[in-house]
PDB file of N, CA and C in Angstrom:
ATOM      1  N   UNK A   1     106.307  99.538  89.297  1.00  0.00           N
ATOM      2  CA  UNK A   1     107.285  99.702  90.355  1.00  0.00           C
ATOM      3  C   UNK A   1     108.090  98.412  90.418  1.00  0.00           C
ATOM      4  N   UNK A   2     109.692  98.588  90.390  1.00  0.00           N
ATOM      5  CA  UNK A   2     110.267  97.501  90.388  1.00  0.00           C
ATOM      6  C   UNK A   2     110.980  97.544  91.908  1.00  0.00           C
ATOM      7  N   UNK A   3     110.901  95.903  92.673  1.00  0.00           N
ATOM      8  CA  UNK A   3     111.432  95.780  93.886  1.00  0.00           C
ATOM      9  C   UNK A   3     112.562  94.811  93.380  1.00  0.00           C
ATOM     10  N   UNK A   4     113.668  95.614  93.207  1.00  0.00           N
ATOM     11  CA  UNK A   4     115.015  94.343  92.957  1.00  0.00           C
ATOM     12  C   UNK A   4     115.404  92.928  94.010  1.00  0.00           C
ATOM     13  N   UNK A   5     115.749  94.121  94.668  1.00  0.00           N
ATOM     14  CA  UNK A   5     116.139  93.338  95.756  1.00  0.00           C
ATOM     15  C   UNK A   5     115.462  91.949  96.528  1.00  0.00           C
ATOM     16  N   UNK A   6     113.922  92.215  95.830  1.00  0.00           N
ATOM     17  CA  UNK A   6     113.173  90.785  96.528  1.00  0.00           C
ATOM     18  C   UNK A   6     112.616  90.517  94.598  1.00  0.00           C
ATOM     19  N   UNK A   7     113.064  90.776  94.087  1.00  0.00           N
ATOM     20  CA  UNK A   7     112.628  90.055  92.348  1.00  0.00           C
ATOM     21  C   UNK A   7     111.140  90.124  92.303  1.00  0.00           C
ATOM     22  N   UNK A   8     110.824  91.285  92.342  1.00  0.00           N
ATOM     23  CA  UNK A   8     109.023  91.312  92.307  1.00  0.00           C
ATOM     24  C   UNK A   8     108.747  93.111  91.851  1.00  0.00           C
ATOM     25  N   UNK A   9     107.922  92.463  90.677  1.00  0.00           N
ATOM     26  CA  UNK A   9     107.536  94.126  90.265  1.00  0.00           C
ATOM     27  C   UNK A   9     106.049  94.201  90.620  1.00  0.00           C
ATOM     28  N   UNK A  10     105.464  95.514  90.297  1.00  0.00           N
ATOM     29  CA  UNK A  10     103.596  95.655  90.620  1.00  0.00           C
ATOM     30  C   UNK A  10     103.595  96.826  89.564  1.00  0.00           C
ATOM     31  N   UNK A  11     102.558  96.372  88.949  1.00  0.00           N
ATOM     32  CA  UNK A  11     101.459  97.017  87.966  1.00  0.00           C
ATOM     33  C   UNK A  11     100.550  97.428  88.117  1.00  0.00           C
ATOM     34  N   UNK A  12     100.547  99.146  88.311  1.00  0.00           N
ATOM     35  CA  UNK A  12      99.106  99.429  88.469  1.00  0.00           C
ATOM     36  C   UNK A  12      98.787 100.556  87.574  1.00  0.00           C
ATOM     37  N   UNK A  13      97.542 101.107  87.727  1.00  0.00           N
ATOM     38  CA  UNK A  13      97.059 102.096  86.927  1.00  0.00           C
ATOM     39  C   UNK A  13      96.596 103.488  87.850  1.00  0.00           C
ATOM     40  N   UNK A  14      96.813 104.633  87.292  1.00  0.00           N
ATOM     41  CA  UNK A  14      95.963 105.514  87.363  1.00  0.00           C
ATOM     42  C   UNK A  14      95.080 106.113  86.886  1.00  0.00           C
ATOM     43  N   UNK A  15      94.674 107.409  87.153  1.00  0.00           N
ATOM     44  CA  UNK A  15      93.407 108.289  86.012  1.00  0.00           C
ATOM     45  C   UNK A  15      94.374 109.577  86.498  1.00  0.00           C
ATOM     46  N   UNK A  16      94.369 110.716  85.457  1.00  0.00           N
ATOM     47  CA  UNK A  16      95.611 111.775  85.210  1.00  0.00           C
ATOM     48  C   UNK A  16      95.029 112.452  86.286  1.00  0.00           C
ATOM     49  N   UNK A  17      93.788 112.906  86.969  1.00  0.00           N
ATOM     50  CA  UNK A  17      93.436 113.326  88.130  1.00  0.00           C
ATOM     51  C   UNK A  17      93.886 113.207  89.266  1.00  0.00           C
ATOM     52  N   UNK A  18      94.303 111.600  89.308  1.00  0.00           N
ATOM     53  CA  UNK A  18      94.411 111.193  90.900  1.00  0.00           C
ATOM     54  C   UNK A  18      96.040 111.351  91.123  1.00  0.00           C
ATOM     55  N   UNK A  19      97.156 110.857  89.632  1.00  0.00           N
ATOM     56  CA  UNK A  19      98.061 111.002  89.564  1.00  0.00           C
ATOM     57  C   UNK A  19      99.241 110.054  89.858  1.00  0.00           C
ATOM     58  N   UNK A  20     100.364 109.671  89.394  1.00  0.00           N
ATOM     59  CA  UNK A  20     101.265 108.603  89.374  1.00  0.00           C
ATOM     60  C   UNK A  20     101.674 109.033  90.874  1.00  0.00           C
ATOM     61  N   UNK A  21     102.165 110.091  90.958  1.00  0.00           N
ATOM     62  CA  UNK A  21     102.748 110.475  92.503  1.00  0.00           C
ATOM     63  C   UNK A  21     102.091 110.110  93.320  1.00  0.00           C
ATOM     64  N   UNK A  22     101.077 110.739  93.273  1.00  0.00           N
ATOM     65  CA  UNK A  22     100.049 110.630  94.728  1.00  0.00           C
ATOM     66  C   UNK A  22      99.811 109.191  94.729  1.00  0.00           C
ATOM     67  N   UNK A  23      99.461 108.497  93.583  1.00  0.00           N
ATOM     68  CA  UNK A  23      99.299 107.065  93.895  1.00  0.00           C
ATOM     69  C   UNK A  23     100.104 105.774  94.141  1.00  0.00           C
ATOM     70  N   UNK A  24     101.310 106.171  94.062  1.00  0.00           N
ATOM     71  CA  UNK A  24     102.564 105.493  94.363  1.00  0.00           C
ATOM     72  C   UNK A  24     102.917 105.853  95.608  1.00  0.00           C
ATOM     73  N   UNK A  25     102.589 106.954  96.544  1.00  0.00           N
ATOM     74  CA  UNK A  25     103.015 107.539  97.668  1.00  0.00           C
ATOM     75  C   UNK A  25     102.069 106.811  98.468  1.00  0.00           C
ATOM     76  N   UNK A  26     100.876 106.903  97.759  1.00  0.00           N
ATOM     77  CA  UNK A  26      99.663 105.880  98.969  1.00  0.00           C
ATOM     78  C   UNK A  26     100.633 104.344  99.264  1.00  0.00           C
ATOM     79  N   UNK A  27     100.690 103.759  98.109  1.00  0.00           N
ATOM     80  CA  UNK A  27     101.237 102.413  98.570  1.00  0.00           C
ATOM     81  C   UNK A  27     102.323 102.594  99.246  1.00  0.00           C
ATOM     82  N   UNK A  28     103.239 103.783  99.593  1.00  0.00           N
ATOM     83  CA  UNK A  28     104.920 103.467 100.120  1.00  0.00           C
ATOM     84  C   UNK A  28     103.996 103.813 101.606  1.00  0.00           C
ATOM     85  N   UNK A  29     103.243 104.389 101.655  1.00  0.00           N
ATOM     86  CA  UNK A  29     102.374 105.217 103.123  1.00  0.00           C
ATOM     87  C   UNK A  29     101.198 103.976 104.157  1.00  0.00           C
ATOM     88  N   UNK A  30     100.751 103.414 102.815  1.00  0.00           N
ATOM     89  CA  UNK A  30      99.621 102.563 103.351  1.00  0.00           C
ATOM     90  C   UNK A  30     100.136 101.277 104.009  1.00  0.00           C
ATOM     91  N   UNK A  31      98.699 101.144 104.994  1.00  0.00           N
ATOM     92  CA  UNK A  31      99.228  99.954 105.750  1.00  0.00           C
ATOM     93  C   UNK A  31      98.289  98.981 106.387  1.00  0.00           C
ATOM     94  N   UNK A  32      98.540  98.141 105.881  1.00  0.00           N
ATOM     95  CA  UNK A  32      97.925  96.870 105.657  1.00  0.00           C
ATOM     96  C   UNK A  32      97.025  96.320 106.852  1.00  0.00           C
ATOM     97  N   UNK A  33      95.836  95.925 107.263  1.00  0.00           N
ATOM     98  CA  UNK A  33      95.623  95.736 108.333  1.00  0.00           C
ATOM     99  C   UNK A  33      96.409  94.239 108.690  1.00  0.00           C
ATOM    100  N   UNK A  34      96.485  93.412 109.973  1.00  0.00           N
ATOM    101  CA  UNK A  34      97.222  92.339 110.365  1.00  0.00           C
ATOM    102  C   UNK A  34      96.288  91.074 109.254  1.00  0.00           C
ATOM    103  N   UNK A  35      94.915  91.382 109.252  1.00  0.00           N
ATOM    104  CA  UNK A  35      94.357  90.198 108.570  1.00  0.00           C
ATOM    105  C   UNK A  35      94.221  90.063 107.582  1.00  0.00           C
ATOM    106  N   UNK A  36      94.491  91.465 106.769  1.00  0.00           N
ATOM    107  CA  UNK A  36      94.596  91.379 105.057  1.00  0.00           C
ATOM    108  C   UNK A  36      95.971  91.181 104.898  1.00  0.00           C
ATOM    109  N   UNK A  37      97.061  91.097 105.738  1.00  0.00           N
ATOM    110  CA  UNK A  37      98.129  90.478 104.879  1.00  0.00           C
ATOM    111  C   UNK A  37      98.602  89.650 104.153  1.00  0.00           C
ATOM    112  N   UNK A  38      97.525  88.306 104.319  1.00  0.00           N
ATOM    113  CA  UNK A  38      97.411  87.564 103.563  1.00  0.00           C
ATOM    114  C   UNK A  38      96.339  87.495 102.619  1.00  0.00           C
ATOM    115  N   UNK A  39      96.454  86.737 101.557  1.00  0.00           N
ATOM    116  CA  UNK A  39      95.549  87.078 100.639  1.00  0.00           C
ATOM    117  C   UNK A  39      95.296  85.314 100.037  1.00  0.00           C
ATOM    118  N   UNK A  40      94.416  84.129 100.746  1.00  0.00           N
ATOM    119  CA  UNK A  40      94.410  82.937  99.899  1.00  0.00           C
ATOM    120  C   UNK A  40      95.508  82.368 101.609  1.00  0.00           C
ATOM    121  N   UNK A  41      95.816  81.325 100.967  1.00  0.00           N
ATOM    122  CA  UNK A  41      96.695  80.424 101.422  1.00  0.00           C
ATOM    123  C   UNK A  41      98.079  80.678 102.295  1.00  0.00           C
ATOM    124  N   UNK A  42      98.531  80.533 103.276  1.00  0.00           N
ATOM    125  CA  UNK A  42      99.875  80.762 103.732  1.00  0.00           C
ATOM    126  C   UNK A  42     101.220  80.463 102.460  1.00  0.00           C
ATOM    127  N   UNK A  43     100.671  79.172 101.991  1.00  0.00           N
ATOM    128  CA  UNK A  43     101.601  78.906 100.652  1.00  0.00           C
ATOM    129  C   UNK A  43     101.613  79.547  99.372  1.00  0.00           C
ATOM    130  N   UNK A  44     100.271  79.976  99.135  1.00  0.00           N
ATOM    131  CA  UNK A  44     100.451  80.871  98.068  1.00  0.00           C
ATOM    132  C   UNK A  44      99.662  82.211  97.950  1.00  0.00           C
ATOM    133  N   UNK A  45      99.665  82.814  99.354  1.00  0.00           N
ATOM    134  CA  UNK A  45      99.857  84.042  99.485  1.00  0.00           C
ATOM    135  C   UNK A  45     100.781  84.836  98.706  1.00  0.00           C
ATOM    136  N   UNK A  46     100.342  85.925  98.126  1.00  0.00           N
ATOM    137  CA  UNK A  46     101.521  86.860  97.524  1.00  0.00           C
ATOM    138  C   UNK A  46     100.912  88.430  98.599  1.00  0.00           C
ATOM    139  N   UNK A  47     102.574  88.795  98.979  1.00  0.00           N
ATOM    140  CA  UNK A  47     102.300  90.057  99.993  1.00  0.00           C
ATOM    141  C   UNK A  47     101.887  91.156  99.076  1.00  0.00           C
ATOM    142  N   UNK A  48     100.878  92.061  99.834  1.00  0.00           N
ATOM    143  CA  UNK A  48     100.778  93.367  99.179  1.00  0.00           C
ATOM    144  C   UNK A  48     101.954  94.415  99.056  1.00  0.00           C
ATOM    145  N   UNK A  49     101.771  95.480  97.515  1.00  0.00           N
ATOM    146  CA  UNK A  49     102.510  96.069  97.433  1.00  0.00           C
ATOM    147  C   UNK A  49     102.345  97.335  98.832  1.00  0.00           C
ATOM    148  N   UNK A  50     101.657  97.076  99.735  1.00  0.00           N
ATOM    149  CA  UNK A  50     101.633  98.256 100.444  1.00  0.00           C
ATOM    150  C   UNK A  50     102.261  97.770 101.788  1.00  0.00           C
ATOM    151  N   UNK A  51     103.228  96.543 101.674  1.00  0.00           N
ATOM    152  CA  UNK A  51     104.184  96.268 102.711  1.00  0.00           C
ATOM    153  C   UNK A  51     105.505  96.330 102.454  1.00  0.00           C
ATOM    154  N   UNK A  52     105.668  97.217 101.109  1.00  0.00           N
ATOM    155  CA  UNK A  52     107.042  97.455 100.960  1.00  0.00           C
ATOM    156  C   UNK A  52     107.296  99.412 100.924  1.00  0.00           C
ATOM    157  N   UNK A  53     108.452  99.784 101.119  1.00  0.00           N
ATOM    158  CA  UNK A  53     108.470 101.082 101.131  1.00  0.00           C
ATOM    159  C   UNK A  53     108.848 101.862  99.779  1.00  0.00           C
ATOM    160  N   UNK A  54     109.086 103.161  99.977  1.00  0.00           N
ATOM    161  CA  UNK A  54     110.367 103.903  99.082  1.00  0.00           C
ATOM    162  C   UNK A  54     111.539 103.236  98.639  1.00  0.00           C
ATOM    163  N   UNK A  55     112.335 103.202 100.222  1.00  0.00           N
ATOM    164  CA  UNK A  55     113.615 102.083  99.649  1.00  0.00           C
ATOM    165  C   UNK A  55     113.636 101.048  99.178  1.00  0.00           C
ATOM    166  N   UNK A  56     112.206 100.251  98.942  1.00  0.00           N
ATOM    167  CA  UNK A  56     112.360  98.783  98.439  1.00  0.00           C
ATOM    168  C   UNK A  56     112.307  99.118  96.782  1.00  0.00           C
ATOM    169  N   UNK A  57     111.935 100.142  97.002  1.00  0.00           N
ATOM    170  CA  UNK A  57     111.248 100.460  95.183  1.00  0.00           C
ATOM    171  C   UNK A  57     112.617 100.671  94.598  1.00  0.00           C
ATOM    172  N   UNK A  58     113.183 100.236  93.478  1.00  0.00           N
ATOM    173  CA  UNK A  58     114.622 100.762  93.086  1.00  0.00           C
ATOM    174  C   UNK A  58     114.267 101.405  91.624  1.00  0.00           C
ATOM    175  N   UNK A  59     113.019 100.823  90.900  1.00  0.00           N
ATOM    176  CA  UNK A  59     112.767 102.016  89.750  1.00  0.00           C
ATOM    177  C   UNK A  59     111.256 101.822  89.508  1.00  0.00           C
ATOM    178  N   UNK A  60     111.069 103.229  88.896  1.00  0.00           N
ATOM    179  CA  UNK A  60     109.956 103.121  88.389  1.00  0.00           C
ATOM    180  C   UNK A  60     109.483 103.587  86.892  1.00  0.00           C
ATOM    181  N   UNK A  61     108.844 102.867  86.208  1.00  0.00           N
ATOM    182  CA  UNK A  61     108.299 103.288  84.897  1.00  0.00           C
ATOM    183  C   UNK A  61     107.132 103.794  84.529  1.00  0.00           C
ATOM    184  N   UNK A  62     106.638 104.703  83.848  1.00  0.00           N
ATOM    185  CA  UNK A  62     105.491 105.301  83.483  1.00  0.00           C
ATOM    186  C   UNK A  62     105.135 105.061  82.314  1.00  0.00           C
ATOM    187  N   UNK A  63     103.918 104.806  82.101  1.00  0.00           N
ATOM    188  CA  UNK A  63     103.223 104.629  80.739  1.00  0.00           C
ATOM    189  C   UNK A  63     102.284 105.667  80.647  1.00  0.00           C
ATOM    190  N   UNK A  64     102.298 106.566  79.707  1.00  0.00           N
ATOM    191  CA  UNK A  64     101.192 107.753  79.293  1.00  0.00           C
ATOM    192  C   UNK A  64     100.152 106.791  78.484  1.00  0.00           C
ATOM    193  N   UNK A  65      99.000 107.047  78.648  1.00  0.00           N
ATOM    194  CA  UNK A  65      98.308 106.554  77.680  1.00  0.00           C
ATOM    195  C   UNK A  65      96.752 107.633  78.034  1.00  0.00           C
ATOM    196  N   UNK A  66      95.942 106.991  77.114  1.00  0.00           N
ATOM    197  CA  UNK A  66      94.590 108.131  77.293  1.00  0.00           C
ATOM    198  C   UNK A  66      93.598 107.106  77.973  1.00  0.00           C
ATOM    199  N   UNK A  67      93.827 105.843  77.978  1.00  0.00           N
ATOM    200  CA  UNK A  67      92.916 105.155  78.338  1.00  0.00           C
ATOM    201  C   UNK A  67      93.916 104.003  79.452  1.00  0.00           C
ATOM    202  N   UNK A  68      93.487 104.462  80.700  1.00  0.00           N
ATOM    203  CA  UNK A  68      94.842 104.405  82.016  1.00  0.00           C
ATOM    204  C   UNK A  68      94.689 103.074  82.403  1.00  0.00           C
ATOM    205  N   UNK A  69      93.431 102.109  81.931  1.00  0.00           N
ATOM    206  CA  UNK A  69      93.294 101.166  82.537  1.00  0.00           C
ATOM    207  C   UNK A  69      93.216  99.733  81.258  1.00  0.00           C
ATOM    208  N   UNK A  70      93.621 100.031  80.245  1.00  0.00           N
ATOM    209  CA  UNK A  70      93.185  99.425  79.305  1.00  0.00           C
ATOM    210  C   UNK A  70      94.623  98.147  79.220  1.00  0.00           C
ATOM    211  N   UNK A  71      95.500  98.984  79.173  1.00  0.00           N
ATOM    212  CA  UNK A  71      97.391  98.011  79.444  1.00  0.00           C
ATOM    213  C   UNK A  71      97.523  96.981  80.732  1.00  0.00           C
ATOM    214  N   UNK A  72      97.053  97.948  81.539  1.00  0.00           N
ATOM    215  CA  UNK A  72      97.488  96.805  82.775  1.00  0.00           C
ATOM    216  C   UNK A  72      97.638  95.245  83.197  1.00  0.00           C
ATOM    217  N   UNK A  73      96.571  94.391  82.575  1.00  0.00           N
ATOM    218  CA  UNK A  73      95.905  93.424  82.669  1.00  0.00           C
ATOM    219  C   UNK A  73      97.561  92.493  81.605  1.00  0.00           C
ATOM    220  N   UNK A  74      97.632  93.536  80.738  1.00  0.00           N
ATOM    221  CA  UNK A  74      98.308  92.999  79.370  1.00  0.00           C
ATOM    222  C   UNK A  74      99.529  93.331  79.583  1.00  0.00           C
ATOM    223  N   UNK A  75     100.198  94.333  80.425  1.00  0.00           N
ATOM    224  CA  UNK A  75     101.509  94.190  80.941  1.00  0.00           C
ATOM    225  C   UNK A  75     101.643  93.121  81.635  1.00  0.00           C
ATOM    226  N   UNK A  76     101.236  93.259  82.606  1.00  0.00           N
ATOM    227  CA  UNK A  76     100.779  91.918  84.062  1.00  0.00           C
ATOM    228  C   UNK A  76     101.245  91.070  83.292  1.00  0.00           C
ATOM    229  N   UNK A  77     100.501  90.536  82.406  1.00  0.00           N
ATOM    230  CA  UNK A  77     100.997  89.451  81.999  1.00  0.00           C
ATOM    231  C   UNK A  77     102.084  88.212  80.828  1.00  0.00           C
ATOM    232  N   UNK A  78     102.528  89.768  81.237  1.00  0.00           N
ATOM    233  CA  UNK A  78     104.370  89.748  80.642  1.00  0.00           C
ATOM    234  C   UNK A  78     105.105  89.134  81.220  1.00  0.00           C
ATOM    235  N   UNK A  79     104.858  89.082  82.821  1.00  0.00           N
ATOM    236  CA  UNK A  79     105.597  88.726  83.643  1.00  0.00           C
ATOM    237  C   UNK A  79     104.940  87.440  84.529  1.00  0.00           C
ATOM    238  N   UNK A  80     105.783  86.366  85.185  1.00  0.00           N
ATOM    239  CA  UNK A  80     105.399  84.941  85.513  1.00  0.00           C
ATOM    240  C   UNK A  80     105.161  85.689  86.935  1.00  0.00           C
ATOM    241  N   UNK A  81     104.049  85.119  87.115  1.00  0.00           N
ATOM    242  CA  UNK A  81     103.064  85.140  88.632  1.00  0.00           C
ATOM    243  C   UNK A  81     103.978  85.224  89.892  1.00  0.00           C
ATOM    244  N   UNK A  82     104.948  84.524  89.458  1.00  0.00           N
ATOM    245  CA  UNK A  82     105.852  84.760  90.881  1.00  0.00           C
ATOM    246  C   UNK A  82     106.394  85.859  91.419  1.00  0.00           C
ATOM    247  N   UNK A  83     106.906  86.758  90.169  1.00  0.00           N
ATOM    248  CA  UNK A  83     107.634  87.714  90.226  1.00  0.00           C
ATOM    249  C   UNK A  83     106.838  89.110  90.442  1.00  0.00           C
ATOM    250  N   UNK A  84     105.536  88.792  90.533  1.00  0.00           N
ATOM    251  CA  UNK A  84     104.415  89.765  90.785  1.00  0.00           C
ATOM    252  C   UNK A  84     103.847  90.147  91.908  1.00  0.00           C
ATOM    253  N   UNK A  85     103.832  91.378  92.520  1.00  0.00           N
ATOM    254  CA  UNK A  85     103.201  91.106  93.972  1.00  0.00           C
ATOM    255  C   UNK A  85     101.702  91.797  93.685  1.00  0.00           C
ATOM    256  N   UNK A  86     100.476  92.117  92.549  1.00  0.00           N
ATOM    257  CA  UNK A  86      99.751  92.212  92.433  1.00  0.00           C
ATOM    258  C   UNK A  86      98.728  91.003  92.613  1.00  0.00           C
ATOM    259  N   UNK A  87      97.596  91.340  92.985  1.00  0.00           N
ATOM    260  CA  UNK A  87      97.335  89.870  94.285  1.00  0.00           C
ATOM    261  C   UNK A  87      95.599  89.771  93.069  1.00  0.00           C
ATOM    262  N   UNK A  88      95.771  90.380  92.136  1.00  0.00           N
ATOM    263  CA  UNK A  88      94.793  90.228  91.478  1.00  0.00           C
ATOM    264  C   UNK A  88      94.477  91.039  90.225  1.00  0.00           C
ATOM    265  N   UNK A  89      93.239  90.856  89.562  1.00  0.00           N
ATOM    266  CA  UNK A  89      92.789  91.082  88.388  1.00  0.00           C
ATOM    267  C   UNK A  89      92.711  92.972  88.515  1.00  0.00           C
ATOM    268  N   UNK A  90      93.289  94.141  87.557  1.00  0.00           N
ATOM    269  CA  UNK A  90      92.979  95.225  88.100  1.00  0.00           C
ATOM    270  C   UNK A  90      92.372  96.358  86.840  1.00  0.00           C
ATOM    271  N   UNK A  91      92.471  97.673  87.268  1.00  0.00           N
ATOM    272  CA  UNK A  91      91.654  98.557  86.296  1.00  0.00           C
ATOM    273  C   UNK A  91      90.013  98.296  86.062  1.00  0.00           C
ATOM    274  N   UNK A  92      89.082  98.660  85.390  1.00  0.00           N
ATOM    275  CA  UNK A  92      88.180  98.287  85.075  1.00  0.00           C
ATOM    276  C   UNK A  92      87.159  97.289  85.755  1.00  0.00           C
ATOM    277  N   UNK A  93      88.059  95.979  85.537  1.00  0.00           N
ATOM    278  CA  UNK A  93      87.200  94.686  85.929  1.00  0.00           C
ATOM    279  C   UNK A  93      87.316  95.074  87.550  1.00  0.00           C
ATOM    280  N   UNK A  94      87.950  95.298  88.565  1.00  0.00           N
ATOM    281  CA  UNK A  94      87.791  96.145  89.678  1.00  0.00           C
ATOM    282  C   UNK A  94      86.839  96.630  90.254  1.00  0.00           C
ATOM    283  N   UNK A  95      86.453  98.092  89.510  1.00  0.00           N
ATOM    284  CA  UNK A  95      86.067  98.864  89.382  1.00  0.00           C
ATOM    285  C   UNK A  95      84.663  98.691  89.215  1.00  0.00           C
ATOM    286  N   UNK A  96      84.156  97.766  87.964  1.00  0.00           N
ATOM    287  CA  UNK A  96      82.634  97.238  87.588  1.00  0.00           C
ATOM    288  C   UNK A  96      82.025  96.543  89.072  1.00  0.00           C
ATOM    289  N   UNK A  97      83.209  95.565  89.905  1.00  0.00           N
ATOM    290  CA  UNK A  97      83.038  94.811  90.203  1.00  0.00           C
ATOM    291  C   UNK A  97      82.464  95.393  92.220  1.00  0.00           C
ATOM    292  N   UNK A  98      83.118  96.493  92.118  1.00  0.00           N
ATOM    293  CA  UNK A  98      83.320  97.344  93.305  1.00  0.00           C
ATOM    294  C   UNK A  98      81.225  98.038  93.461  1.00  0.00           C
ATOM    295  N   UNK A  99      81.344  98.642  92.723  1.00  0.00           N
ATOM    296  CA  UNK A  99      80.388  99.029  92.009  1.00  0.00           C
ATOM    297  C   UNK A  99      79.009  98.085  92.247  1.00  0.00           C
ATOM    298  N   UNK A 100      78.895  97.081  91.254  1.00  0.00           N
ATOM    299  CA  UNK A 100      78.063  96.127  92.110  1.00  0.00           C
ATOM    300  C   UNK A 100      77.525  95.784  93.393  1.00  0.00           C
ATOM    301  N   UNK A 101      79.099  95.413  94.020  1.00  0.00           N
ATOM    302  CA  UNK A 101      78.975  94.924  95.321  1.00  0.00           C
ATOM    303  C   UNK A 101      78.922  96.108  96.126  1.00  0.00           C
ATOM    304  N   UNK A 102      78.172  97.325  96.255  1.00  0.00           N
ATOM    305  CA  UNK A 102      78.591  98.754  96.528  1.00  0.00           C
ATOM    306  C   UNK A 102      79.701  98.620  97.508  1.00  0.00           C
ATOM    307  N   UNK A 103      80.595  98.748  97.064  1.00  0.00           N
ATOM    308  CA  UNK A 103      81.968  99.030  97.854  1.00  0.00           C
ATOM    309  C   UNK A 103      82.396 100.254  97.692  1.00  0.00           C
ATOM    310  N   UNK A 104      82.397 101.072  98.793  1.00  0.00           N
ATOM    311  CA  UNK A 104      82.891 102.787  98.635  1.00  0.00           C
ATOM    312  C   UNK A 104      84.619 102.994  98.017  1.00  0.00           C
ATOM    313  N   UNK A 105      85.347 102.003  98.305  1.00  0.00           N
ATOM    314  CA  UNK A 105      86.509 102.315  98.219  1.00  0.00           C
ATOM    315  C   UNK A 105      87.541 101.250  97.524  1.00  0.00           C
ATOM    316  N   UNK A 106      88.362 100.635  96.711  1.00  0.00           N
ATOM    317  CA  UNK A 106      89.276  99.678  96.303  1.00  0.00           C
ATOM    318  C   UNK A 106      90.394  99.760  96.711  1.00  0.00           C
ATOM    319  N   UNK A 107      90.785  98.836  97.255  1.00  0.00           N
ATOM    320  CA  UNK A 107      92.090  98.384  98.230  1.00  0.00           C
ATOM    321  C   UNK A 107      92.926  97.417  97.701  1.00  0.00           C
ATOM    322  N   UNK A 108      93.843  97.859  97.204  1.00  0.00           N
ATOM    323  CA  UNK A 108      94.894  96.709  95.744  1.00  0.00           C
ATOM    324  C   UNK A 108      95.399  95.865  96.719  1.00  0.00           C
TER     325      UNK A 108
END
């Protein structure tokens, strides 16, 4: 998802089940509680993608692949940290990590 207007894109993944729509609609829908808006430091906080809307989004790109979580990490890092509003490591390493710590649910 590209946000022009503030120079910041986000990279994420799906699984063909859950779906690009439905999961792009969560972030334009979802909403942040007051204390997770930050994430780290006042200075180098980066905001979540789930404080921007529809209208902030000006395009979006799709990648088909069979294995939904395998690119992400390696797109991400195409692009310089600034211009990113993904606030961390995603796909997989996530996922293992969720798992462990039994966490019912992942919150980008």
């Amino acid at each position: 998802m590209v946000l022009d207007e503030y120079r910041q894109v986000y990279i994420g993944a799906t699984s063909e089940s859950a779906g690009i729509a439905k999961r792009i609609r969560q972030h334009w829908t979802g909403q942040k509680q007051f204390d997770r808006l930050l994430a780290g430091s006042v200075e180098t906080s980066v905001l979540s993608i789930d404080s921007f809307r529809a209208l902030d989004t000006t395009r979006i790109f799709a990648m088909m692949t069979t294995q939904y979580f395998a690119e992400e990490n390696l797109l991400l890092q195409q692009f310089p940290p600034k211009f990113a509003v993904n606030r961390g490591m995603g796909g997989r390493g996530v996922e293992r990590f969720a798992v462990l710590r039994d966490v019912g649910a992942i919150d980008s």
